[in-house]
Each structure stands twice: as structure tokens, then as C-alpha cells.
Protein backbone atom coordinates (compact mmCIF):
# COMPACT_ATOMS: atom_id res chain seq x y z
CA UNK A 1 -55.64 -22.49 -51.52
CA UNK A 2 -52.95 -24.52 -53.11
CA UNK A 3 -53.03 -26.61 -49.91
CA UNK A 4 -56.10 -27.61 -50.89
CA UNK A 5 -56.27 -28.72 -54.58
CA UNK A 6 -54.40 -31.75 -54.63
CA UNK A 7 -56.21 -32.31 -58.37
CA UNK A 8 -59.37 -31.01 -58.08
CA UNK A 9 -60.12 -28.08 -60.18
CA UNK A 10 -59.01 -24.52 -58.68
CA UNK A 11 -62.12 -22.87 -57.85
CA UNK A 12 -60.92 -19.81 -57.60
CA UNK A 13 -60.87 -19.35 -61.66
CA UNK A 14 -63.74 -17.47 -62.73
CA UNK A 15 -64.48 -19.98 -65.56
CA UNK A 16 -68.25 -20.61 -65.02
CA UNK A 17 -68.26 -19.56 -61.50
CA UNK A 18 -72.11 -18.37 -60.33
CA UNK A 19 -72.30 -15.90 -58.01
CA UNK A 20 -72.80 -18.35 -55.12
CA UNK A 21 -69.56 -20.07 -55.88
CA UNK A 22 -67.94 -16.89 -55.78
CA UNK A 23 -68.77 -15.85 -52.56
CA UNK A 24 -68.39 -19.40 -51.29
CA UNK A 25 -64.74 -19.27 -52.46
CA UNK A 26 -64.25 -15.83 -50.92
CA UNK A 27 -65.61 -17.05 -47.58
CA UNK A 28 -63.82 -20.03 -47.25
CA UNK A 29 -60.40 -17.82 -48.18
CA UNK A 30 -61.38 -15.36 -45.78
CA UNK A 31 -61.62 -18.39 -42.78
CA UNK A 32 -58.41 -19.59 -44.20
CA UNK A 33 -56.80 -16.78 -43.83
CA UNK A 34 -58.06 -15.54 -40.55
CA UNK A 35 -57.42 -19.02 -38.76
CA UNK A 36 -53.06 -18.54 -40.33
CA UNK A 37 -52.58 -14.92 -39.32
CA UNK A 38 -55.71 -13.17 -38.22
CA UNK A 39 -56.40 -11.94 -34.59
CA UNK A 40 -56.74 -13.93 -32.20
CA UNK A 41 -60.46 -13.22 -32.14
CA UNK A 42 -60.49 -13.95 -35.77
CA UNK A 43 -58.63 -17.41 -35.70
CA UNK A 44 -61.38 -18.38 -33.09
CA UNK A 45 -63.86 -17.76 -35.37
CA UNK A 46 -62.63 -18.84 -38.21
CA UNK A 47 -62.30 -22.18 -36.42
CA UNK A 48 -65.59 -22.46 -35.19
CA UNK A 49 -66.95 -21.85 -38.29
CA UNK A 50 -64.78 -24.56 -39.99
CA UNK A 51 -65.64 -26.86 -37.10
CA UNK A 52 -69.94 -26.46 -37.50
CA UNK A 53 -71.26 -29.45 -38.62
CA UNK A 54 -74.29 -27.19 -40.00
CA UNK A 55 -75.53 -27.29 -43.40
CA UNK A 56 -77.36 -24.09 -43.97
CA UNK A 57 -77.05 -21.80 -46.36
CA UNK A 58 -72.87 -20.02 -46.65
CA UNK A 59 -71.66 -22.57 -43.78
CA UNK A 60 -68.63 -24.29 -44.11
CA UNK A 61 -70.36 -27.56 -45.01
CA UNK A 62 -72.13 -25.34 -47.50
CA UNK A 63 -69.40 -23.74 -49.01
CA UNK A 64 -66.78 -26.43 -49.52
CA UNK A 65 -69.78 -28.48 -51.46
CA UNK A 66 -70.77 -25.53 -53.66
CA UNK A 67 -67.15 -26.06 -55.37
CA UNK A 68 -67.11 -29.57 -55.12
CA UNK A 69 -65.04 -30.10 -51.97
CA UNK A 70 -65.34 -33.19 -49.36
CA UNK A 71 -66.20 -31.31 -46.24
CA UNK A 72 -64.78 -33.44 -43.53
CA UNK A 73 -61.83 -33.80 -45.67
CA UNK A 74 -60.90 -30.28 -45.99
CA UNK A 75 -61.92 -29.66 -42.14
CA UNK A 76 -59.53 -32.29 -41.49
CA UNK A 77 -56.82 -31.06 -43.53
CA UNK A 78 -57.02 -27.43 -42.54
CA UNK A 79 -57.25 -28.05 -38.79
CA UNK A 80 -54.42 -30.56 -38.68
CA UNK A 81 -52.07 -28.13 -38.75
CA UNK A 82 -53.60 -25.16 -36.80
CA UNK A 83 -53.29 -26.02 -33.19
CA UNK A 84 -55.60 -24.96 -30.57
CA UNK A 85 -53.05 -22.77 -28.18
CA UNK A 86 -53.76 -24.04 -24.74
CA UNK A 87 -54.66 -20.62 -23.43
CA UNK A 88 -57.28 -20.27 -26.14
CA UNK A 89 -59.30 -22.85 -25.28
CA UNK A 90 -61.49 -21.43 -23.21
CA UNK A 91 -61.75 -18.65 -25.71
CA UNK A 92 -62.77 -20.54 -28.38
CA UNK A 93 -65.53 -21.97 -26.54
CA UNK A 94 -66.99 -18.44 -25.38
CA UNK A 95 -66.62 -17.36 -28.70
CA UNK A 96 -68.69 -20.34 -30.18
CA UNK A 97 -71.21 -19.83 -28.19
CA UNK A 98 -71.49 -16.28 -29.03
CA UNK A 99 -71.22 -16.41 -32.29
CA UNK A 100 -73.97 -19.17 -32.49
CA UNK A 101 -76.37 -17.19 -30.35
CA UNK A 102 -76.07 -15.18 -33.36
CA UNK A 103 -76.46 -17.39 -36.11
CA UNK A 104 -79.36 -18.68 -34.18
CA UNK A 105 -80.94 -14.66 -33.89
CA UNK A 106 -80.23 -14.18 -37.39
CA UNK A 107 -82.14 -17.57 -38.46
CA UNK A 108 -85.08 -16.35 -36.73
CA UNK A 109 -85.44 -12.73 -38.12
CA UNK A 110 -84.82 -14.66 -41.07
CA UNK A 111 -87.52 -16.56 -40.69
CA UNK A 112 -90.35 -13.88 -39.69
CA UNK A 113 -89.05 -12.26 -42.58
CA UNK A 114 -90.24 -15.17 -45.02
CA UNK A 115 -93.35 -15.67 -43.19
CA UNK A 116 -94.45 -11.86 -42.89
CA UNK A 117 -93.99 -12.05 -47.18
């Protein structure tokens, strides 16, 4: 996470950290990590998920504003320097749309689940 600091307070001190911006920190570690060294399975998701330009509830967007981050600045900085391998392209793809179908499943159980209380 030292990559991303550059002066802004490290947010992964528990000082008056809520629960929310503890898991938010722990998710966006977790993507960070996957897209360096995990699986190749993992990196793809962990870059789709940095790449959403959603704004629900533990998305990127989400989680890099919960502790104060710019978004589009951190996407920006992280993905600079992860290239997409050629050969992975099409992966990547696949595995966005998978992985949105989903998001998209989950948002509607979800959502009967509000309505039916």
C-alpha cells in the first residue's frame, strides 16, 4: 500500500477505523495483491473489479472513497504498471462478463430480499 500513500494518511492503521473502512481496506489489499502475484484467474478479476466504474456498495469506487482515496487516481496508478498480457485479453473479457452476471444475480436476490422485509 505504500505505492499508494504519497501523503495521505495510511488507512490501514486502526486509529478510528469503522468496520466498513476495515473491510474496504482489506478488499482493496486483497485486489492489489491478486492483480501482482495471484492466478491468473485472480489478476483478471482483480482487474475488472478495479476497472468498474460502479458505485455500489464494497466496489472499487466504493472502497477507495470510504478511506478518502481519488478513485480514478488510484485506478490509474495501479493499472499503469500491470499490463494486460496479450494472451489474456480475451480472458479478461470472459471473465468480466461472468463475474458481472453475478454481481447483477446477487443485486437482485438482494433486492427481493429488502422488498419481501
Amino acid at each position: 500500500m505504500e505505492l499508494l500513500t504519497d501523503g495521505t494518511p495510511d488507512p490501514t492503521q486502526p486509529s478510528e477505523g469503522s468496520g466498513a473502512r476495515r473491510l474496504a481496506v482489506a478488499l482493496l489489499e486483497q485486489a492489489f495483491h491478486d492483480l501482482r502475484t495471484g492466478s491468473s484467474l485472480n489478476r483478471s478479476d482483480a482487474r475488472c473489479w478495479i476497472q468498474e466504474g460502479d458505485v455500489g456498495e464494497f466496489t472499487f469506487n466504493f472502497c477507495c472513497e470510504v478511506i478518502d482515496w481519488n478513485p480514478e487516481r488510484i485506478r490509474a496508478q495501479v493499472l499503469k504498471d500491470i499490463p494486460v498480457p496479450t494472451r489474456f485479453k480475451n480472458r479478461i473479457s470472459a471473465a468480466n462478463k461472468g463475474w458481472l452476471a453475478r454481481e447483477r444475480a446477487a443485486d437482485r436476490a438482494r433486492q427481493s430480499l429488502e422488498a419481501a422485509v
